[in-house]
PDB file of N, CA and C in Angstrom:
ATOM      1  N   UNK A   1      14.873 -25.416  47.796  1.00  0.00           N
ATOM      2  CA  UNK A   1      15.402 -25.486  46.458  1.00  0.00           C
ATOM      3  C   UNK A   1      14.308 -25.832  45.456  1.00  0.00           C
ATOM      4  N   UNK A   2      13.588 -26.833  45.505  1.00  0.00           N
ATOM      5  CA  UNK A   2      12.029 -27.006  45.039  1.00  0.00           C
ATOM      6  C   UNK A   2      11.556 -26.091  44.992  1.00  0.00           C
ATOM      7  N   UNK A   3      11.486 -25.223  45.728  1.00  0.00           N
ATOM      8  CA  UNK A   3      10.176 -23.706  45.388  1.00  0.00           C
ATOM      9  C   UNK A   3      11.203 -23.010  44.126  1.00  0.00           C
ATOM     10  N   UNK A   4      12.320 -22.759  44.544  1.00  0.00           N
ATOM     11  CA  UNK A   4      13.216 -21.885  43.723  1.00  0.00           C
ATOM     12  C   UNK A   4      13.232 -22.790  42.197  1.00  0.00           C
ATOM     13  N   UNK A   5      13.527 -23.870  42.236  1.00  0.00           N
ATOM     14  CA  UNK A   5      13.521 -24.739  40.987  1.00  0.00           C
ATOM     15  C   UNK A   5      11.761 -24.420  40.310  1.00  0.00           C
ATOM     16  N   UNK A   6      11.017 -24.537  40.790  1.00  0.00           N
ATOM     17  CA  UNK A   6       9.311 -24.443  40.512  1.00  0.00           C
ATOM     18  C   UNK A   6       9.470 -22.984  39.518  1.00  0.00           C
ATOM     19  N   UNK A   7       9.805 -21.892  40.730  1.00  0.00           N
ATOM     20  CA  UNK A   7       9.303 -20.641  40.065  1.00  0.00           C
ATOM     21  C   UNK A   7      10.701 -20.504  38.871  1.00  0.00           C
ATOM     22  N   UNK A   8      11.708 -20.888  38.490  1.00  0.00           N
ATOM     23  CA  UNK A   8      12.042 -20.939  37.511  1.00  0.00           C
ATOM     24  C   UNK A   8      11.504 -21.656  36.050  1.00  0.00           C
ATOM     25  N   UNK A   9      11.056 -22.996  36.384  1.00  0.00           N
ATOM     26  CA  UNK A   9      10.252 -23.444  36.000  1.00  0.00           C
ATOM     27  C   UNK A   9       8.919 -22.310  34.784  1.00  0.00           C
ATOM     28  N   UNK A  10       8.584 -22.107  35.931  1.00  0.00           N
ATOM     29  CA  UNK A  10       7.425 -21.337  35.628  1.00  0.00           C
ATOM     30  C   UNK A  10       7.695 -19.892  34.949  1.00  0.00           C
ATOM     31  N   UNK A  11       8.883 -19.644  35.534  1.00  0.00           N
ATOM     32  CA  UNK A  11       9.238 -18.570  34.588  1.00  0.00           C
ATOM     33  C   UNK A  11       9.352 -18.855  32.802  1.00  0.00           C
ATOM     34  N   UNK A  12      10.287 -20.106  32.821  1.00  0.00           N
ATOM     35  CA  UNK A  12      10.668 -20.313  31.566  1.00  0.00           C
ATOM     36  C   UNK A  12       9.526 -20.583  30.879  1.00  0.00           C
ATOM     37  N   UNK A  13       8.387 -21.153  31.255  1.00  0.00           N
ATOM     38  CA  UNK A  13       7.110 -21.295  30.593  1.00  0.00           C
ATOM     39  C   UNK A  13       6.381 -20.411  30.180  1.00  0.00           C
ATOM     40  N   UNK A  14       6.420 -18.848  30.828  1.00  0.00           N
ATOM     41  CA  UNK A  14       5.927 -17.950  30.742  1.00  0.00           C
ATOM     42  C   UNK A  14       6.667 -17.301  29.319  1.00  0.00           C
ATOM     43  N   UNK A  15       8.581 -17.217  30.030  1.00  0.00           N
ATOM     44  CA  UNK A  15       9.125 -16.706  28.906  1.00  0.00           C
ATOM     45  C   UNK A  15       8.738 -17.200  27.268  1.00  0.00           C
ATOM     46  N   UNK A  16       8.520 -18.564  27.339  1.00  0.00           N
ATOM     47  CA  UNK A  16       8.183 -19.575  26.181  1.00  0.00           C
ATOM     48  C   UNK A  16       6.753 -19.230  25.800  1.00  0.00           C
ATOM     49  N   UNK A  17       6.048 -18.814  26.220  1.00  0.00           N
ATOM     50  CA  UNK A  17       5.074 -19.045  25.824  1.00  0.00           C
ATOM     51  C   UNK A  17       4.783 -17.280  25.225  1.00  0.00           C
ATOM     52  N   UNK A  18       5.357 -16.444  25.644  1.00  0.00           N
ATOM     53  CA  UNK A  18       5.604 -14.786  25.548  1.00  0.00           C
ATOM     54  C   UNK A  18       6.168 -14.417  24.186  1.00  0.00           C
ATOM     55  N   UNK A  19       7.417 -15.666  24.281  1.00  0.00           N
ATOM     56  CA  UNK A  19       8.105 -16.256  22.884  1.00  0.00           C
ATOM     57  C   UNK A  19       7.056 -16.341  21.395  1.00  0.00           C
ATOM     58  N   UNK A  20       6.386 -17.121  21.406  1.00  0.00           N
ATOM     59  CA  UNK A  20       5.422 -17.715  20.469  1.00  0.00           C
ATOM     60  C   UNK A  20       4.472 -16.818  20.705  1.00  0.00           C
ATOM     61  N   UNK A  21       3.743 -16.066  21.655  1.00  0.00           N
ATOM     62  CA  UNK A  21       3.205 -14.574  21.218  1.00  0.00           C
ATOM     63  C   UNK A  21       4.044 -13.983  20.071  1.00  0.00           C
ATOM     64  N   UNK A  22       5.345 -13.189  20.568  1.00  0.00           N
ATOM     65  CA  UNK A  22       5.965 -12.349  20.102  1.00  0.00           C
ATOM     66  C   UNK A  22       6.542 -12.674  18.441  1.00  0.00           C
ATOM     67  N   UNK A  23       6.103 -13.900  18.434  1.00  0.00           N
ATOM     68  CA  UNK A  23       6.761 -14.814  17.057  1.00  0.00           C
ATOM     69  C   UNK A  23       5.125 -14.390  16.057  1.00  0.00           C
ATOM     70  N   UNK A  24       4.623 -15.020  16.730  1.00  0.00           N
ATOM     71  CA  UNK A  24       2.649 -15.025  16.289  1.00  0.00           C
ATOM     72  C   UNK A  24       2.336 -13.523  16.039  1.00  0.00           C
ATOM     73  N   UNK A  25       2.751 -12.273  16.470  1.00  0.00           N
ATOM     74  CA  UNK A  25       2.786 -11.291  15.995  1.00  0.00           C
ATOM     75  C   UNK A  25       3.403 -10.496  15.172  1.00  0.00           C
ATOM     76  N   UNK A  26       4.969 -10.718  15.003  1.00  0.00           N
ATOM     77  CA  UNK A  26       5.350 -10.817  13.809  1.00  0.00           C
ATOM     78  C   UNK A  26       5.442 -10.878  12.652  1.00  0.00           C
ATOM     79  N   UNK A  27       4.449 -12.204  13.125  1.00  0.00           N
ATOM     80  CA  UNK A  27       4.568 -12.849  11.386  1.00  0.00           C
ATOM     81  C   UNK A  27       3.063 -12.188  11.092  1.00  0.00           C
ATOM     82  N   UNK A  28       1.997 -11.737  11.827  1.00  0.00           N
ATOM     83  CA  UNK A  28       1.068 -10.983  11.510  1.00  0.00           C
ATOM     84  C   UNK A  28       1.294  -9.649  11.073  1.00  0.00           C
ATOM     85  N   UNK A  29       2.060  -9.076  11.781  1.00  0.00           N
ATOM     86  CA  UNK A  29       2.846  -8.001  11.525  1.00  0.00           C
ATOM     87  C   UNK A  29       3.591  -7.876  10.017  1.00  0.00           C
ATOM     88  N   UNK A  30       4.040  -9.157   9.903  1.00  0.00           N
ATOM     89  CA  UNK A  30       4.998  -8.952   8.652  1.00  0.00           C
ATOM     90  C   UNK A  30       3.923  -9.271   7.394  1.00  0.00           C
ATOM     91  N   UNK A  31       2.610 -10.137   7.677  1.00  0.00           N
ATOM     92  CA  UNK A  31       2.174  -9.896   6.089  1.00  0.00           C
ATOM     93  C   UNK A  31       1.492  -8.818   5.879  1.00  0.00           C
ATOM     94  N   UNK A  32       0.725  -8.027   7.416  1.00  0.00           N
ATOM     95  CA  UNK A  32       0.007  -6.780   7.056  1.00  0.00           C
ATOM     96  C   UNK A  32       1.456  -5.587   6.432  1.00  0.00           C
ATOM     97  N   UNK A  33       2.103  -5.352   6.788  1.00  0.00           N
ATOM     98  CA  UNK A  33       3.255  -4.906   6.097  1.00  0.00           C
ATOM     99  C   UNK A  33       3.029  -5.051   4.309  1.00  0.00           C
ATOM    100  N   UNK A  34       3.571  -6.374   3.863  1.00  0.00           N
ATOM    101  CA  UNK A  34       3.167  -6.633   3.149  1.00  0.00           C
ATOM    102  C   UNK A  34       2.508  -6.224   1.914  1.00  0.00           C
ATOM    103  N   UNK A  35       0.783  -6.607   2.803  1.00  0.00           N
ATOM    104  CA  UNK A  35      -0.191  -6.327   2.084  1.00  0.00           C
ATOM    105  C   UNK A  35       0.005  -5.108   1.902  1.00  0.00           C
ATOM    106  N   UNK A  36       0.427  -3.903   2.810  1.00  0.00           N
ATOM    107  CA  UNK A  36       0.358  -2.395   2.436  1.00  0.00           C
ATOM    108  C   UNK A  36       1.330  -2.172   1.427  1.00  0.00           C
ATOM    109  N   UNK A  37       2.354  -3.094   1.764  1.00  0.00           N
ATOM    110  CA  UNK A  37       3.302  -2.612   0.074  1.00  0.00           C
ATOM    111  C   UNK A  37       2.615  -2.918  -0.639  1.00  0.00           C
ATOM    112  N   UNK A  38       2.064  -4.022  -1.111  1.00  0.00           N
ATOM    113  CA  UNK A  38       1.030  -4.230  -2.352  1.00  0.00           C
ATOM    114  C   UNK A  38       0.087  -3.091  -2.350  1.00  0.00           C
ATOM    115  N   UNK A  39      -0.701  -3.102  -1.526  1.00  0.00           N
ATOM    116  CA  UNK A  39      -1.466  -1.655  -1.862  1.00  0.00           C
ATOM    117  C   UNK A  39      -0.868  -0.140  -2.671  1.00  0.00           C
ATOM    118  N   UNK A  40       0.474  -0.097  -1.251  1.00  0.00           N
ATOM    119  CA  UNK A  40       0.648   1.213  -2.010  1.00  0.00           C
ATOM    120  C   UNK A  40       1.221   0.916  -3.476  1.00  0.00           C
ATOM    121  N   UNK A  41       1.899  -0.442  -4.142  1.00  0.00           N
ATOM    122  CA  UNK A  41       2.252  -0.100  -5.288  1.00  0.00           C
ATOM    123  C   UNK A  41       1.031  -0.095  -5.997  1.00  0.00           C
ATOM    124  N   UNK A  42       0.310  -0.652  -5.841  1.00  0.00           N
ATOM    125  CA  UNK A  42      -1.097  -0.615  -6.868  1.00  0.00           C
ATOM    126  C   UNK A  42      -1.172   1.143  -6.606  1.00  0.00           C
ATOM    127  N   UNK A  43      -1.609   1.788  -5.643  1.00  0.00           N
ATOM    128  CA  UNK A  43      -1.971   2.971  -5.546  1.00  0.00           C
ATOM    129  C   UNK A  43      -0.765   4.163  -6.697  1.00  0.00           C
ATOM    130  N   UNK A  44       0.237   3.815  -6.581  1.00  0.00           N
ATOM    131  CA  UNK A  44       1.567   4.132  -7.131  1.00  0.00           C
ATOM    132  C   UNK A  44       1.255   4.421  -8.853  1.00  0.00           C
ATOM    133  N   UNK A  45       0.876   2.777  -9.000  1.00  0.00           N
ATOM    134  CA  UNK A  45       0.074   2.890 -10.437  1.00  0.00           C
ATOM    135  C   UNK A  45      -0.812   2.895 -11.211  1.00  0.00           C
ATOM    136  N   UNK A  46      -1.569   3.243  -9.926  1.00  0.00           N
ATOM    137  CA  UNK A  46      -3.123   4.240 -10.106  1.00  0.00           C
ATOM    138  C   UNK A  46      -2.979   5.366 -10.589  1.00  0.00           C
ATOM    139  N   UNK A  47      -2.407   6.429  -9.607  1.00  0.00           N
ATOM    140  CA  UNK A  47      -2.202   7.541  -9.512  1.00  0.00           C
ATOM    141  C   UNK A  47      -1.043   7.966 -11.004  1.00  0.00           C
ATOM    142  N   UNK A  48      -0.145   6.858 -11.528  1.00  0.00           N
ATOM    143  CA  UNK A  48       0.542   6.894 -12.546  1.00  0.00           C
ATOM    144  C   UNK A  48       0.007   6.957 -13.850  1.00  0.00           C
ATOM    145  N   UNK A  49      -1.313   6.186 -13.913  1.00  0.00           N
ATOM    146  CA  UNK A  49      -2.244   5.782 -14.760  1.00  0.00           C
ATOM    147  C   UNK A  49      -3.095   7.277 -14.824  1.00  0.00           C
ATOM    148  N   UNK A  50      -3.763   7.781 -13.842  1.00  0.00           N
ATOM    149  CA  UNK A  50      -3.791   9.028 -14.084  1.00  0.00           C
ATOM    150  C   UNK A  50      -3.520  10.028 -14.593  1.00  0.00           C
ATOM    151  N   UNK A  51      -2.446  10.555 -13.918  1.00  0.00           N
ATOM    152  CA  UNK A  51      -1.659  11.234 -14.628  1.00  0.00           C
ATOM    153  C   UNK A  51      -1.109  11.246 -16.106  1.00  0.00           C
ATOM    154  N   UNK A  52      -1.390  10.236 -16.657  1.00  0.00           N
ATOM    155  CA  UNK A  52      -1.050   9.495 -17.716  1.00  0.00           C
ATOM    156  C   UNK A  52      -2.577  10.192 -18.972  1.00  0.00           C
ATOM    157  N   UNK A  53      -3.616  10.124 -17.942  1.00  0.00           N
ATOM    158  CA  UNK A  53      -4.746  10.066 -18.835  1.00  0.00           C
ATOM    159  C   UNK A  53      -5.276  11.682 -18.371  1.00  0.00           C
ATOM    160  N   UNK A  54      -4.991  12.008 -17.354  1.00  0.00           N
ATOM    161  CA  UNK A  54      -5.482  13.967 -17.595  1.00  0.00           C
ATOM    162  C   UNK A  54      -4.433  14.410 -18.487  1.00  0.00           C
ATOM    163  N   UNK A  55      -2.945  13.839 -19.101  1.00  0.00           N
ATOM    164  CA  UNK A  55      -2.175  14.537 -19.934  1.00  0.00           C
ATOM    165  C   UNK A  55      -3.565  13.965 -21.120  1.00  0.00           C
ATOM    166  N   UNK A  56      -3.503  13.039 -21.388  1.00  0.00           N
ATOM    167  CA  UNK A  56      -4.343  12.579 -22.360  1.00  0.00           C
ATOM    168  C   UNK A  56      -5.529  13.597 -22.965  1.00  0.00           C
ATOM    169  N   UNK A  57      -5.963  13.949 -21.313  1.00  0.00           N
ATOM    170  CA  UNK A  57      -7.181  14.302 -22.156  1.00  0.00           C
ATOM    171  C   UNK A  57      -7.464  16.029 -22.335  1.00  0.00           C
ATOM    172  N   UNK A  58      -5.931  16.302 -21.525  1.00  0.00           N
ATOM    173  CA  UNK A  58      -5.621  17.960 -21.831  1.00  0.00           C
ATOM    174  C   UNK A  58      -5.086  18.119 -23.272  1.00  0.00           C
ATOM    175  N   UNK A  59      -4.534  17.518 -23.942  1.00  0.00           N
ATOM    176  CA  UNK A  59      -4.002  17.376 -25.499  1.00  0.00           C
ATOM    177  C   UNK A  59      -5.272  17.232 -26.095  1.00  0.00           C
ATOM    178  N   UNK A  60      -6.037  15.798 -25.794  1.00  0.00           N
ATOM    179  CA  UNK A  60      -7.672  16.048 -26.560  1.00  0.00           C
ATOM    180  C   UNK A  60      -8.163  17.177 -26.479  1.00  0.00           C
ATOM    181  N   UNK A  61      -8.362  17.612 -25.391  1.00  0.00           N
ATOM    182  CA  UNK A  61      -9.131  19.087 -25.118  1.00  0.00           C
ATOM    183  C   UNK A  61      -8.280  20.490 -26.190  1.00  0.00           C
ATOM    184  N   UNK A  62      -6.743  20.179 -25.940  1.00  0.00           N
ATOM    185  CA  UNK A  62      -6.233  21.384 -26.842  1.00  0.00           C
ATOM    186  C   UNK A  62      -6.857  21.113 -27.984  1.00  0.00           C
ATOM    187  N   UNK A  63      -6.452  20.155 -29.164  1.00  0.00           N
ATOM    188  CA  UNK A  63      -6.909  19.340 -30.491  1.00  0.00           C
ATOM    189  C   UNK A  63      -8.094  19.660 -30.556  1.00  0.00           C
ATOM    190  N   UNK A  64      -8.820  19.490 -29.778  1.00  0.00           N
ATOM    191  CA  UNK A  64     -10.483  19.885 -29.824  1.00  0.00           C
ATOM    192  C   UNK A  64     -10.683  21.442 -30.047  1.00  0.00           C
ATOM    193  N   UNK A  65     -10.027  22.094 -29.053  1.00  0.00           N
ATOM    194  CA  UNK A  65     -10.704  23.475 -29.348  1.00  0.00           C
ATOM    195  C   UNK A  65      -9.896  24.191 -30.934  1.00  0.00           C
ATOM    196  N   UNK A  66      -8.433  23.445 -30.900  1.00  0.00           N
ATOM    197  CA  UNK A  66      -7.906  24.078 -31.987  1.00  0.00           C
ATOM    198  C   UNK A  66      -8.802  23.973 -33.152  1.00  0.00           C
ATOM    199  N   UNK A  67      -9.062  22.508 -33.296  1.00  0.00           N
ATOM    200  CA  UNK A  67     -10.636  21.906 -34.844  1.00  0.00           C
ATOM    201  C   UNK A  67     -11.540  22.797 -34.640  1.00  0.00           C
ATOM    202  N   UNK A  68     -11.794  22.859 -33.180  1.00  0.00           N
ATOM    203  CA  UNK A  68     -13.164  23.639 -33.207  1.00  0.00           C
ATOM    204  C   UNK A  68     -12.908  25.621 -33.725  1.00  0.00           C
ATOM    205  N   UNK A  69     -11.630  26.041 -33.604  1.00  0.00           N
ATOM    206  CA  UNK A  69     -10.939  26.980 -33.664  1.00  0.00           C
ATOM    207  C   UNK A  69     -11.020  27.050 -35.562  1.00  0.00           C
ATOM    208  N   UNK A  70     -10.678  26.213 -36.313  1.00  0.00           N
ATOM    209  CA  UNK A  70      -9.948  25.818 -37.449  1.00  0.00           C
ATOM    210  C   UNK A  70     -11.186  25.723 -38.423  1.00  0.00           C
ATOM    211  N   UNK A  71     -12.113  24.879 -37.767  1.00  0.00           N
ATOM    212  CA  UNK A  71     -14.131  24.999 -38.307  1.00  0.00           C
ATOM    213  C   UNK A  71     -14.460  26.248 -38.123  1.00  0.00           C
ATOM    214  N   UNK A  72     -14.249  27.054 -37.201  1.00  0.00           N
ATOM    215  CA  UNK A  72     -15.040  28.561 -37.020  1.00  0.00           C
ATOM    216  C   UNK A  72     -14.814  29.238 -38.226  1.00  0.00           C
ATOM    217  N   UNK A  73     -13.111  29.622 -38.008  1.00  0.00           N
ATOM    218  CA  UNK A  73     -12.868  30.694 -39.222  1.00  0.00           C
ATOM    219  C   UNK A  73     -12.788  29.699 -40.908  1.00  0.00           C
ATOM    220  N   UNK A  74     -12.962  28.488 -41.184  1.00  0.00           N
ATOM    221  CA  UNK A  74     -13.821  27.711 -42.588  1.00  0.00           C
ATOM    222  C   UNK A  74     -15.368  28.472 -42.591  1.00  0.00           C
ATOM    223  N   UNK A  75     -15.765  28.523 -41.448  1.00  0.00           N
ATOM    224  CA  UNK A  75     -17.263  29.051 -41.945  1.00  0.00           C
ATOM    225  C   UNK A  75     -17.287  30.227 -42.108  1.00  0.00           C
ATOM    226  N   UNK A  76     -16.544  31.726 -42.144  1.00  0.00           N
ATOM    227  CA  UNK A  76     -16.514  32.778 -41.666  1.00  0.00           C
ATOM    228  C   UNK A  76     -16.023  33.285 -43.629  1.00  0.00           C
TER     229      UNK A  76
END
């Protein structure tokens, strides 16, 4: 009964200790998670910010060639 009591024993120590692995990874698990949501929202409003500024600078560019369009035929 001693041997059988032992290797239970030893089981539950194992299980316990497999425990607090599986806990210890988790919670590593859960801030790299996390951190990637933070990333991707930054990336989110990167890429938003972008988009934001090639409209920007396709309107400059129209405006530009139109002046530059608008100066030609003034000199002509």
């Amino acid at each position: 009964m001693s041997q059988l009591s032992n290797a239970a024993e030893n089981l539950i120590t194992r299980l316990s200790e497999n425990m607090k692995t599986i806990r210890s990874q988790s919670e590593r698990i859960e801030y790299w998670m996390k951190d990637f949501k933070s990333m991707v929202d930054q990336m989110e409003k990167i890429e938003a910010d972008n988009v934001q500024l090639r409209k920007k600078i396709e309107e400059m560019e129209r405006q530009h060639a139109k002046e530059m369009a608008d100066l030609a035929r003034q000199q002509k």
